[in-house]
Structures are given as structure tokens and as C-alpha cells.
N, C-alpha and C. Protein backbone atom coordinates (compact mmCIF):
# COMPACT_ATOMS: atom_id res chain seq x y z
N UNK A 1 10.88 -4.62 -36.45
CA UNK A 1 9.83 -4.25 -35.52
C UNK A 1 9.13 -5.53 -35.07
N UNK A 2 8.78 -5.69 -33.38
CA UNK A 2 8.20 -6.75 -33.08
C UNK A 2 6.65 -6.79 -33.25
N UNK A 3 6.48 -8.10 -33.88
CA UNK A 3 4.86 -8.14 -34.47
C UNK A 3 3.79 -8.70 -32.58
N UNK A 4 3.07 -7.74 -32.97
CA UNK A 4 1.93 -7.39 -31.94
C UNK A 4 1.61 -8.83 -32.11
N UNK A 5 1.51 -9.35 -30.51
CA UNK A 5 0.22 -10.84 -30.50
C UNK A 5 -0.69 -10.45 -30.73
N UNK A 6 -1.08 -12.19 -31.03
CA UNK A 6 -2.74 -11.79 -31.65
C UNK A 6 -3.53 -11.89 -30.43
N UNK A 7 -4.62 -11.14 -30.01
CA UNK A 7 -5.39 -10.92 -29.05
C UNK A 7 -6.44 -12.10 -29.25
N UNK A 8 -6.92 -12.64 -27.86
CA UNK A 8 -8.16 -13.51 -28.05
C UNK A 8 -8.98 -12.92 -26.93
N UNK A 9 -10.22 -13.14 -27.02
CA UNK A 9 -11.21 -12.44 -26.02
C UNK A 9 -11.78 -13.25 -25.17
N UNK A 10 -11.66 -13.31 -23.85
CA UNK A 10 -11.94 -14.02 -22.74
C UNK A 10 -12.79 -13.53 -21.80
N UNK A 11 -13.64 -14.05 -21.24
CA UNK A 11 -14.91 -13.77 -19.98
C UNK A 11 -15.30 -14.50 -19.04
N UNK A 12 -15.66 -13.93 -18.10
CA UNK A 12 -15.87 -14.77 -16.71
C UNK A 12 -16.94 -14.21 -15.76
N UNK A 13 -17.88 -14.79 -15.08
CA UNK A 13 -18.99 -13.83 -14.74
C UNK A 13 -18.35 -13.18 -13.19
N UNK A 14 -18.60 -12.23 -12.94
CA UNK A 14 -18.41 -11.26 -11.99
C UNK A 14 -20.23 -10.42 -11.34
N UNK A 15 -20.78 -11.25 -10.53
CA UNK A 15 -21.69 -10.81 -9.78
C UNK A 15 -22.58 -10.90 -11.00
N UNK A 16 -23.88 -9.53 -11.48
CA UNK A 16 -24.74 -9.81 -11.93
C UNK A 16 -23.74 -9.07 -13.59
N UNK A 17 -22.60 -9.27 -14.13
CA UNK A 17 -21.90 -8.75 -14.86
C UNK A 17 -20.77 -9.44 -15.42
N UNK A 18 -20.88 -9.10 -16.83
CA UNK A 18 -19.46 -10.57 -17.25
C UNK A 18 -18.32 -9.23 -17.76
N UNK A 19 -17.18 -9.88 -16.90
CA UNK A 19 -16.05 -9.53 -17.54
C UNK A 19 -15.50 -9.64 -18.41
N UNK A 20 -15.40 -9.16 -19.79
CA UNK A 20 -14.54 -9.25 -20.96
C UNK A 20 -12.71 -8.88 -21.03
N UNK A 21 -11.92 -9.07 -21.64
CA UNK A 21 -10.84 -8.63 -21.82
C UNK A 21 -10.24 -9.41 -22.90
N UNK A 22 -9.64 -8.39 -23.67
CA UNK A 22 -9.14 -8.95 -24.86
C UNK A 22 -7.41 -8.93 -24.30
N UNK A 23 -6.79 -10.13 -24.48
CA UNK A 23 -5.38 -10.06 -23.93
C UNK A 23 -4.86 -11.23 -24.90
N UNK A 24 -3.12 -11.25 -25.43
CA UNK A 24 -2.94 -12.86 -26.17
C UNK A 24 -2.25 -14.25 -25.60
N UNK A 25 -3.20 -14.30 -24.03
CA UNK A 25 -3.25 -15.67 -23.19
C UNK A 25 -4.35 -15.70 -22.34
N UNK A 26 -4.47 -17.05 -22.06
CA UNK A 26 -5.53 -16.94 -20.50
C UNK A 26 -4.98 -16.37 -19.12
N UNK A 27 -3.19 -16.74 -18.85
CA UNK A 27 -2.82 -16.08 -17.93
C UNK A 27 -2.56 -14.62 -18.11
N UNK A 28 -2.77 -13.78 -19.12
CA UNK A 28 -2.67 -12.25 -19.21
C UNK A 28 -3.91 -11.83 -18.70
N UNK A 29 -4.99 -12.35 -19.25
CA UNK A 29 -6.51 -12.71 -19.19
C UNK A 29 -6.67 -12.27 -17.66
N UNK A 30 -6.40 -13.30 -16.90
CA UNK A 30 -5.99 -13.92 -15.62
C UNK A 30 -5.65 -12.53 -14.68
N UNK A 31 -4.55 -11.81 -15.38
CA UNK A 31 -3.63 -10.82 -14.46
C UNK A 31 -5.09 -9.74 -14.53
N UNK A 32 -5.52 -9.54 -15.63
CA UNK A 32 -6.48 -8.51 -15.54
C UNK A 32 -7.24 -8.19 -15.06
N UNK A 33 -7.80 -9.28 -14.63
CA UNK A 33 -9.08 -9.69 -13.64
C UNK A 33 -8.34 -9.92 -11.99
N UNK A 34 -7.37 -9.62 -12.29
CA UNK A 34 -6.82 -9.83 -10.68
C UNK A 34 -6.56 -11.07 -10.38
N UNK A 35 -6.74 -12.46 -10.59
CA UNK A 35 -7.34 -13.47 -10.41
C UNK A 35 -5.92 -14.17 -9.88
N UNK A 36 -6.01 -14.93 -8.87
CA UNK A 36 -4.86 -15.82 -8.28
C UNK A 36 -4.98 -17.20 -8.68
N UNK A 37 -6.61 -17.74 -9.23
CA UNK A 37 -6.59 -18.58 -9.42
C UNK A 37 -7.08 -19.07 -10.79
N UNK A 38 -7.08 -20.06 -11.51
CA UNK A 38 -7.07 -20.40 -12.49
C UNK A 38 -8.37 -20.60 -12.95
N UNK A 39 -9.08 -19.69 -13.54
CA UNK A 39 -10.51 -19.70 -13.76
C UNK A 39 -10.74 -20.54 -14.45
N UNK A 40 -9.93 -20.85 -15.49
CA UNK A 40 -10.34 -21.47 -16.68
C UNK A 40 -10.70 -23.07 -16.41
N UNK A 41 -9.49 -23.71 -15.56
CA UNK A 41 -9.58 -24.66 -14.92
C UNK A 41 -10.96 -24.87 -14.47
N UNK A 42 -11.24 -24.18 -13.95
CA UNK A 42 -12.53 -24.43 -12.64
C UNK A 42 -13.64 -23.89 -13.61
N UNK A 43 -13.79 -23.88 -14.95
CA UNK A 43 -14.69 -23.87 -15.90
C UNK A 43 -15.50 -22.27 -15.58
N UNK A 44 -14.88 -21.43 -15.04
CA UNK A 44 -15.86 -20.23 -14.44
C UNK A 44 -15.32 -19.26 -15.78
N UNK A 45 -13.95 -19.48 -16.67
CA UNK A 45 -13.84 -18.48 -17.72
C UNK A 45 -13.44 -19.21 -19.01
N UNK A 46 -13.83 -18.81 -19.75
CA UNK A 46 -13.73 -19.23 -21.46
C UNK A 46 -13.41 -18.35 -22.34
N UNK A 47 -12.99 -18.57 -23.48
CA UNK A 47 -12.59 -17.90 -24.37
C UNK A 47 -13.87 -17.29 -25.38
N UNK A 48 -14.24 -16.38 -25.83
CA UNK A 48 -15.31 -15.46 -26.95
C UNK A 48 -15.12 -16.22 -28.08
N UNK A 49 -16.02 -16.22 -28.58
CA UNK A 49 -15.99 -16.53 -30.16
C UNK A 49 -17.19 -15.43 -31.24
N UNK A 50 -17.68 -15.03 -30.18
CA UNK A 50 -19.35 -14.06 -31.22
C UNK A 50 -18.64 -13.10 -31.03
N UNK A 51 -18.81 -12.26 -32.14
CA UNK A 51 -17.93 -11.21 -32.90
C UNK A 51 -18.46 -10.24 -32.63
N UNK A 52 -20.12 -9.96 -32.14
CA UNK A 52 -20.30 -8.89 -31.58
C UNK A 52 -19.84 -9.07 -29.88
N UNK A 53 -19.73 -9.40 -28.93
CA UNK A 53 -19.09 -9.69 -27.86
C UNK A 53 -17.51 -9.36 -27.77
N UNK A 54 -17.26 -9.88 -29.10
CA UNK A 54 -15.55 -9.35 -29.31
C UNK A 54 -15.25 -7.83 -29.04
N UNK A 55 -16.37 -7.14 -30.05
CA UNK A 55 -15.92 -6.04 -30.64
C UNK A 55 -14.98 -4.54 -29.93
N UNK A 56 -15.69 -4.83 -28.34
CA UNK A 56 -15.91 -3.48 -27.26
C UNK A 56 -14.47 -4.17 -26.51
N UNK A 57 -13.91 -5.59 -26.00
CA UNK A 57 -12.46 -5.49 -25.35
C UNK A 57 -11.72 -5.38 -26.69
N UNK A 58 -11.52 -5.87 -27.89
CA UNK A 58 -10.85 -5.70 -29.18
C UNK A 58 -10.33 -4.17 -28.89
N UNK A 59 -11.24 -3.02 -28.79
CA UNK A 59 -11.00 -1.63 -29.04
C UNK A 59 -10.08 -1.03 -28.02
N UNK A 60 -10.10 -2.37 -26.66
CA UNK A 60 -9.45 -1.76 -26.09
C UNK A 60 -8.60 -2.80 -25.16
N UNK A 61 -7.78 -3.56 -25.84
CA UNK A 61 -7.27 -4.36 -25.21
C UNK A 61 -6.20 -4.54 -23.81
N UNK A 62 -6.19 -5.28 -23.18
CA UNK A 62 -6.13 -5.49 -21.45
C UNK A 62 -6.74 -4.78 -20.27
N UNK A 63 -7.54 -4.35 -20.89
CA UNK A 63 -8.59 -3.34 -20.42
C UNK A 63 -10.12 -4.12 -20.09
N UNK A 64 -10.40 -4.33 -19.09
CA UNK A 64 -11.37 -4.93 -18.34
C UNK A 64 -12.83 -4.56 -18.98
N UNK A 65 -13.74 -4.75 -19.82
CA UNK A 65 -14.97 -4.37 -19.94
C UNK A 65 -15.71 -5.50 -19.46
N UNK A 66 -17.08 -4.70 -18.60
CA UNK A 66 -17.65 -4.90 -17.73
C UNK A 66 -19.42 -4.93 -18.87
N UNK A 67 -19.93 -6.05 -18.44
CA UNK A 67 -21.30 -5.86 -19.68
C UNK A 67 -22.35 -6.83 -18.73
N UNK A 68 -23.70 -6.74 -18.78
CA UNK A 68 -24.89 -6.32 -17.97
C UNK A 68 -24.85 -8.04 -18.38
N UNK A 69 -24.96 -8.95 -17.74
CA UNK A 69 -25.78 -10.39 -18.02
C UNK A 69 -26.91 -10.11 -18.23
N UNK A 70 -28.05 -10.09 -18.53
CA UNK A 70 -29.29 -10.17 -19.46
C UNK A 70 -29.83 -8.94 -18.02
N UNK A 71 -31.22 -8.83 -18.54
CA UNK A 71 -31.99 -7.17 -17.93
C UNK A 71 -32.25 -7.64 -16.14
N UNK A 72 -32.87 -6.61 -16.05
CA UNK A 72 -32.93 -6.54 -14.31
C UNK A 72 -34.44 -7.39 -14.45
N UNK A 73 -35.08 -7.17 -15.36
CA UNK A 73 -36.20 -8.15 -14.84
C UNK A 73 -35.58 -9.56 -15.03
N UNK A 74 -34.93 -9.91 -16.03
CA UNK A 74 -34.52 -11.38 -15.93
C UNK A 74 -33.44 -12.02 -14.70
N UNK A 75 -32.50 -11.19 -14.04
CA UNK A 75 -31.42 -11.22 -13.07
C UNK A 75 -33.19 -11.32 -11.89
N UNK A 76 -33.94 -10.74 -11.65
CA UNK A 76 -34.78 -10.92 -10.66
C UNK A 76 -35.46 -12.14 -10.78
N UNK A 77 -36.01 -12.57 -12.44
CA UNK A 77 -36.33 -13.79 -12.24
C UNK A 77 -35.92 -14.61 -11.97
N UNK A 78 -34.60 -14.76 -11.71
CA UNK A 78 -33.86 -15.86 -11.72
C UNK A 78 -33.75 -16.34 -10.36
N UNK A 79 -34.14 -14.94 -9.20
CA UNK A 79 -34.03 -15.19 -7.82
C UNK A 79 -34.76 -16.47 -7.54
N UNK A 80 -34.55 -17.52 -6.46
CA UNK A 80 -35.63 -18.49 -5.87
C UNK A 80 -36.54 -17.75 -5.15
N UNK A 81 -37.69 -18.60 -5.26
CA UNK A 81 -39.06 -17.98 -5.19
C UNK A 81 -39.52 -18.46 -3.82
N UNK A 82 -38.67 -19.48 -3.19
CA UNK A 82 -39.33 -19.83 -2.08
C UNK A 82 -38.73 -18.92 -0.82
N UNK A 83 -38.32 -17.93 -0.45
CA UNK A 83 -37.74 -17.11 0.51
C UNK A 83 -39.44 -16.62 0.71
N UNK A 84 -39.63 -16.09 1.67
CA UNK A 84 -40.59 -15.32 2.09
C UNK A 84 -40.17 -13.76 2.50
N UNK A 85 -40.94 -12.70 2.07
CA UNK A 85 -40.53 -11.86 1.82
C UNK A 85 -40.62 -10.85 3.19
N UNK A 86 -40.46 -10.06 3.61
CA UNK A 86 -39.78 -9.14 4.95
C UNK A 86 -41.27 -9.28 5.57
N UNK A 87 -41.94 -8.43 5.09
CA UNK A 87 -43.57 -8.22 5.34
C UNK A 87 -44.18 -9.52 5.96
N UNK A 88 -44.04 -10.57 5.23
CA UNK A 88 -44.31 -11.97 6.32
C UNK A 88 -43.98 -12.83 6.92
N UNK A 89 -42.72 -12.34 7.32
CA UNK A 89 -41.43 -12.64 8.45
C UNK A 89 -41.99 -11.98 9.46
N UNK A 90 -42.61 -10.72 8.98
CA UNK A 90 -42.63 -9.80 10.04
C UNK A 90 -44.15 -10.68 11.34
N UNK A 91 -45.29 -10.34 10.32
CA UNK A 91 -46.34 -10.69 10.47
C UNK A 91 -46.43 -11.94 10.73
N UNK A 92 -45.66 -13.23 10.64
CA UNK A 92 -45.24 -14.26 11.31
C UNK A 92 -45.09 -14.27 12.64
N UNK A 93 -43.83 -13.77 13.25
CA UNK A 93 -43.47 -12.91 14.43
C UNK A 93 -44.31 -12.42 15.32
N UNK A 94 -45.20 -11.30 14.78
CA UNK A 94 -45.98 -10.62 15.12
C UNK A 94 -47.45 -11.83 15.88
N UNK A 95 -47.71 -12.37 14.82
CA UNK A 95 -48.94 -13.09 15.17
C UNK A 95 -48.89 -14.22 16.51
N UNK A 96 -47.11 -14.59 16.50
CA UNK A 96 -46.81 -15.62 17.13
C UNK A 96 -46.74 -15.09 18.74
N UNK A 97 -46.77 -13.82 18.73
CA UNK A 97 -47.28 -13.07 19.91
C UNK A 97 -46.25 -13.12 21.34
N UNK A 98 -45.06 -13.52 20.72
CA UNK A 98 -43.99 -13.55 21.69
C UNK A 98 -43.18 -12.20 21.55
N UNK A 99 -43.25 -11.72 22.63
CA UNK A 99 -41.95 -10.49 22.67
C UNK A 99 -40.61 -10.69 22.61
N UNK A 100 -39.72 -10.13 21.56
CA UNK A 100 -38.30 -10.48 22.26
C UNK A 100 -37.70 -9.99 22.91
N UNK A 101 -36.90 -10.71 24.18
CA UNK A 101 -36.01 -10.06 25.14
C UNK A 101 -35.54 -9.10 24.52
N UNK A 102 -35.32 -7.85 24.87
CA UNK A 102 -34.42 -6.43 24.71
C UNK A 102 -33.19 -7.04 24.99
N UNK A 103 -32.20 -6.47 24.16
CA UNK A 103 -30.47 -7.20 24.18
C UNK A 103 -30.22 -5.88 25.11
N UNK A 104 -29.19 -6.31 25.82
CA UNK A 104 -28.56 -5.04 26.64
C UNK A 104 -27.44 -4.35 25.56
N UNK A 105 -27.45 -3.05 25.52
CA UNK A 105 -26.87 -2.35 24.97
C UNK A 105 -25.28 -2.62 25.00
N UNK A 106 -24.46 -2.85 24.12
CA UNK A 106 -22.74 -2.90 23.76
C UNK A 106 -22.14 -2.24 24.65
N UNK A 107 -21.36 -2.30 25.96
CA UNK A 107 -20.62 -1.65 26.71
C UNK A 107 -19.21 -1.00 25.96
N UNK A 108 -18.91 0.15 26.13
CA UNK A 108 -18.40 0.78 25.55
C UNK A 108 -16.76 1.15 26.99
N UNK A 109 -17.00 0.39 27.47
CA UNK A 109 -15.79 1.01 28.25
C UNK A 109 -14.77 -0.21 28.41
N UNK A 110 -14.29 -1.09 27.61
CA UNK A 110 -13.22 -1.75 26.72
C UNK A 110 -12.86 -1.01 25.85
N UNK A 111 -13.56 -0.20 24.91
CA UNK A 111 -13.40 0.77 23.90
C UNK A 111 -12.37 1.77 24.74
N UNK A 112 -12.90 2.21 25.39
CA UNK A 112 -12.37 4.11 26.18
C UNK A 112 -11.34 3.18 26.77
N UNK A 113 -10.99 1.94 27.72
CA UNK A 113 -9.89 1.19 28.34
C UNK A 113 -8.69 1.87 27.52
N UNK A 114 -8.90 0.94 25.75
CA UNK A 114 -8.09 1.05 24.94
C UNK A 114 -7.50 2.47 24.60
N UNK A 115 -8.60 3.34 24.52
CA UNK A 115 -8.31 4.78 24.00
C UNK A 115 -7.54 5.43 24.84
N UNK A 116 -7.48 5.10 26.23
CA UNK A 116 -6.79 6.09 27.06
C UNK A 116 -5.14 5.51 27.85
N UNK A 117 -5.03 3.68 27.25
CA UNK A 117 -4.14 3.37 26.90
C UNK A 117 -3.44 3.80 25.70
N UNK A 118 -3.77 3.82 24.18
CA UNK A 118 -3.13 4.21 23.63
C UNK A 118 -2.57 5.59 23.50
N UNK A 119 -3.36 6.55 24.34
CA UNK A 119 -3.27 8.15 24.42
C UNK A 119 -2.29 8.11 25.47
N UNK A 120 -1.57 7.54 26.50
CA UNK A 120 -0.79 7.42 27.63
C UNK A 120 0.66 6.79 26.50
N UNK A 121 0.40 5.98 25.95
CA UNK A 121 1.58 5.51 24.83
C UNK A 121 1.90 6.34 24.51
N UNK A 122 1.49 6.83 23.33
CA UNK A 122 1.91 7.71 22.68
C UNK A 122 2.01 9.42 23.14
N UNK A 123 1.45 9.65 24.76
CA UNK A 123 2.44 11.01 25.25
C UNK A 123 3.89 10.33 25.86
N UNK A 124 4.44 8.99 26.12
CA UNK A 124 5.17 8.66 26.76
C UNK A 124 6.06 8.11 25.37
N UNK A 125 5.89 8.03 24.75
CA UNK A 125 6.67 8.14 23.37
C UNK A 125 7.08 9.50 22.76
N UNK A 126 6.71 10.36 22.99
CA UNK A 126 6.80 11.71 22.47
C UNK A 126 7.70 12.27 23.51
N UNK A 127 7.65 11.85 24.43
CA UNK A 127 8.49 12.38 25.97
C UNK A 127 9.45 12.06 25.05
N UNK A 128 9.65 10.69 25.33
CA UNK A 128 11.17 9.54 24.82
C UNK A 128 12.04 10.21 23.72
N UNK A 129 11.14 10.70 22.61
CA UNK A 129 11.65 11.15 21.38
C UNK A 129 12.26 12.16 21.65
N UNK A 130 11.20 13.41 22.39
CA UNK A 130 12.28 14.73 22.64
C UNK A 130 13.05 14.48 23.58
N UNK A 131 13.26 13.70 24.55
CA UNK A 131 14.73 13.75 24.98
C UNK A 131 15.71 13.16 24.49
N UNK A 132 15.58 11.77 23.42
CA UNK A 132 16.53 11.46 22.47
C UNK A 132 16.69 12.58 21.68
N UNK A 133 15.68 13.43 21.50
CA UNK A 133 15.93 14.73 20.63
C UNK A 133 17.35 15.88 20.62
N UNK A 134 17.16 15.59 22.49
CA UNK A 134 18.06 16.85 23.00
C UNK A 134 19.27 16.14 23.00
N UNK A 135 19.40 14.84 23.15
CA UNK A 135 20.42 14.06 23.44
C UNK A 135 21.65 13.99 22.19
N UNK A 136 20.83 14.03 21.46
CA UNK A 136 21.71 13.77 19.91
C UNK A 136 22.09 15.56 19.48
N UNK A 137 20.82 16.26 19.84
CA UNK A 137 21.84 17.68 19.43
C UNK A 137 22.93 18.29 20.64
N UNK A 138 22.55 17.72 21.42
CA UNK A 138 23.94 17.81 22.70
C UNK A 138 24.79 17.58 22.35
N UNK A 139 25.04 16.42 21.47
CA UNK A 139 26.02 15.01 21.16
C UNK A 139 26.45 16.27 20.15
N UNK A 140 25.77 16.44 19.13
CA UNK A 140 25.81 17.55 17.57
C UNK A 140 26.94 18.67 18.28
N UNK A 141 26.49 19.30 19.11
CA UNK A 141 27.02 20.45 19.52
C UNK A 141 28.77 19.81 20.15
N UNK A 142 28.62 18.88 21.15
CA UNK A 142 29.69 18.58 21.32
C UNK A 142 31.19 18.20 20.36
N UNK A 143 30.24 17.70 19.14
CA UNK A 143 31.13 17.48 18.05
C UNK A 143 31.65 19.00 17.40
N UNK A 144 30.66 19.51 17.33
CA UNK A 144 31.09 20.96 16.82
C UNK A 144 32.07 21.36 17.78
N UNK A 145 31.77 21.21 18.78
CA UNK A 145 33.21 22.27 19.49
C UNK A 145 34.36 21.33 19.75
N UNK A 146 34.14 19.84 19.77
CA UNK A 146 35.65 18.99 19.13
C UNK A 146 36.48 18.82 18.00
N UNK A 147 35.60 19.92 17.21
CA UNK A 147 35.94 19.56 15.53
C UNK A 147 36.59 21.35 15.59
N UNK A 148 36.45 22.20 16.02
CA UNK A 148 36.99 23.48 16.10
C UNK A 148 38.04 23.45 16.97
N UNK A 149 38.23 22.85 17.96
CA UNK A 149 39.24 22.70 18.75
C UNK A 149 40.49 21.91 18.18
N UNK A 150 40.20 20.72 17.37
CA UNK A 150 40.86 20.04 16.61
C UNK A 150 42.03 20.76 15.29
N UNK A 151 40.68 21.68 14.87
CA UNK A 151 41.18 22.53 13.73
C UNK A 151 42.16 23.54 14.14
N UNK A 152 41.87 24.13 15.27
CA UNK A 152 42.56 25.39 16.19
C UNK A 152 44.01 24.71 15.93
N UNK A 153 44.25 23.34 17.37
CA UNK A 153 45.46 22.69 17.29
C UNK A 153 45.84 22.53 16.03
N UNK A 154 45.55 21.85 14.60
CA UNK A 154 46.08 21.35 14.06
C UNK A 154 46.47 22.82 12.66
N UNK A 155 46.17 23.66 13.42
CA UNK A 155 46.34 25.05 12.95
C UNK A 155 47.56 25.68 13.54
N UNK A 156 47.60 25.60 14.60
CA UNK A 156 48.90 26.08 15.46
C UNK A 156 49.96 25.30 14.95
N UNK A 157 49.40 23.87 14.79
CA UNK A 157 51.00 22.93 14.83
C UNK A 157 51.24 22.90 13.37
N UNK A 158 50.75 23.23 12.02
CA UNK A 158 51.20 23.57 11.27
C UNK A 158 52.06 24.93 10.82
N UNK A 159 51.06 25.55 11.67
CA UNK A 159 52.03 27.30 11.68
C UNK A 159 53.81 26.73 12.61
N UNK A 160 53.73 26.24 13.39
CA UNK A 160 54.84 25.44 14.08
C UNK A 160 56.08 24.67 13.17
N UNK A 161 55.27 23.76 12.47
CA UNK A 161 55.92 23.01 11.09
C UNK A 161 56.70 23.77 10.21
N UNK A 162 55.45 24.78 9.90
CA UNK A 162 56.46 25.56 8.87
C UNK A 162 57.48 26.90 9.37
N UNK A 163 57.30 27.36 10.19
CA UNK A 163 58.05 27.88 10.90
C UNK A 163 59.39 27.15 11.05
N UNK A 164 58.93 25.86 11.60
CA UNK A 164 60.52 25.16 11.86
C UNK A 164 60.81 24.83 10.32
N UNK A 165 60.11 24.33 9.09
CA UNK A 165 60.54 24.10 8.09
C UNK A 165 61.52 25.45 7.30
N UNK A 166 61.15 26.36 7.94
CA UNK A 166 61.49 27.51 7.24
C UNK A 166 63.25 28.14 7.93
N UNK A 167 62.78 27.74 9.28
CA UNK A 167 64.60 27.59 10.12
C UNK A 167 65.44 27.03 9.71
N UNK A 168 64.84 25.66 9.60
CA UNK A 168 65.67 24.49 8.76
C UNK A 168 66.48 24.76 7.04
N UNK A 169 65.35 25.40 6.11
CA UNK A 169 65.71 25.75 5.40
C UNK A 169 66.73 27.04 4.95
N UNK A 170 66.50 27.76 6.10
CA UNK A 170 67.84 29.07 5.97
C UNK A 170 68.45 28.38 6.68
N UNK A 171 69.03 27.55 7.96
CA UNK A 171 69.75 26.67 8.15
C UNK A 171 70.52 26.22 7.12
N UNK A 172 70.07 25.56 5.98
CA UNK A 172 70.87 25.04 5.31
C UNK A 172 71.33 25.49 4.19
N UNK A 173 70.66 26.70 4.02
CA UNK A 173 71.46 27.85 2.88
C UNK A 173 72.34 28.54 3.54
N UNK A 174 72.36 28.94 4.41
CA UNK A 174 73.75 29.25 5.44
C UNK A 174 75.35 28.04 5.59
N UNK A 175 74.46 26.68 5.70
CA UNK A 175 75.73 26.39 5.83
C UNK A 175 76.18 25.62 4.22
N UNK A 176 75.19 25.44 3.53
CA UNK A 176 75.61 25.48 2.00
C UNK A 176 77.00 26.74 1.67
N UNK A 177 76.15 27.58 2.16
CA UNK A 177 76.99 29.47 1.55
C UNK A 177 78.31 28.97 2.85
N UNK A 178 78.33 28.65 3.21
CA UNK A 178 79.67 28.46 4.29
C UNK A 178 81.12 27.64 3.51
């Protein structure tokens, strides 16, 4: 019996979430996560060593577990603080007392161009098809009645064959008996 590799546990951060997977390489690692490129290289994945971190891909190995990087208040602290927030973007704007030009609305008849091109295609493809349609069971039918006609003749000229085989053969018991 072949002895099971030994599994090592590997992670890589994925948005506000680290990917675990217990697999026994970095390129198995690698396949799990989808990954085309070589994480490890580019220092973005490493191998586990804390045994509670192990425990949850261990149970379920090549199997992707997904685990929270620290709480939502700390993922928020971490945001930069210098963005200004919607409310005084707005009131910025507002105070600066300029109107903005109205954009003219998206013309929509490139759209309908296309739509009533592709709706003209495809009834003029459907034409095409059913008359290749009729064309090939024309063709079908024609074979059928060349293939019965064939059989007819080659029905007669065997009844013919043996008929003459059968002349031939009292033919020659006649002149045997002679």
C-alpha cells in the first residue's frame, strides 16, 4: 500500500481573508488556490507552522479554508485616514457653487443598429438551413428510390442466374445420362 504524503500547511492573503490549504507541496498548494503564478516566490505565500492555524486545512486537506484576518474594527483601522469622506466631497462641491454641465444622455440607436442587424442574420440563416434542409432530404429520398431500384434489378438478375444455373445443370445430367 502507497504511504500517504506528508501534508504541510500553506497561506496566502486573499482580500480581507487568508487562505489556508493543507497539500504535500507549494505547487499542489499553488493548484488550489488557482494560482498561475508563483506566490511563494513573490513572498505573498508561506508555509504554517502554529498548530492551531494547522488544525482546520489538516481536517481537510486540498481543500481551501478561508479564515477572517483580524476583526472588522481592526481591517477598518487599518484604512488611510486621509481620504475625505462622501459628505465633504459633497459639501465641497456644493459650496464651490459651480453647476455641472448635464451630460447628454447615451444614444441608444448603435445598440437597436446592431439588434436589427443581428435579427436580419439570423432569419437569413434559418432560410439557408431549411433549404439545405429540403435539399439533403431530397438527396435522402433520391437515394431511397436508387437503392430499391438497384435491389429490384439485382433481384431479377439473380432469379435469371439461377434459372440459367439450373438449365445448365439438367443440361449436364442429361448429357452425363447420355
Amino acid at each position: 500500500m502507497a504511504k500517504a504524503p506528508k501534508l504541510k500547511v500553506f497561506t496566502t492573503p486573499i482580500g480581507f481573508h487568508d487562505a489556508l490549504v493543507a497539500a504535500p507541496s507549494r505547487a499542489a498548494a499553488l493548484r488550489a488556490w488557482g494560482s498561475d503564478h508563483d506566490l511563494f516566490a513573490r513572498g505573498a505565500a508561506f508555509e504554517v507552522t502554529d498548530p492551531d492555524l494547522m488544525k482546520e486545512p489538516l481536517a481537510t486537506p486540498g481543500e481551501v479554508v478561508r479564515r477572517l484576518r483580524g476583526s472588522e474594527a481592526e481591517q477598518f483601522a487599518a484604512l488611510p485616514r486621509d481620504r475625505p469622506s462622501a459628505g465633504k466631497a459633497r459639501s465641497a462641491k456644493a459650496s464651490a457653487g459651480k453647476a455641472t454641465p448635464k451630460r447628454p444622455e447615451p444614444s441608444a440607436s448603435e445598440l437597436e443598429r446592431a439588434e436589427v442587424s443581428l435579427q436580419a442574420a439570423m432569419k437569413r440563416h434559418r432560410d439557408a438551413d431549411a433549404e439545405a434542409k429540403a435539399r439533403v432530404e431530397a438527396a435522402q429520398r433520391d437515394r431511397a428510390d436508387l437503392q430499391r431500384q438497384q435491389r429490384s434489378e439485382e433481384e431479377r438478375l439473380r432469379e435469371a442466374r439461377d434459372q440459367a444455373q439450373a438449365a445448365y445443370d439438367h443440361a449436364i445430367e442429361r448429357w452425363r445420362a447420355a
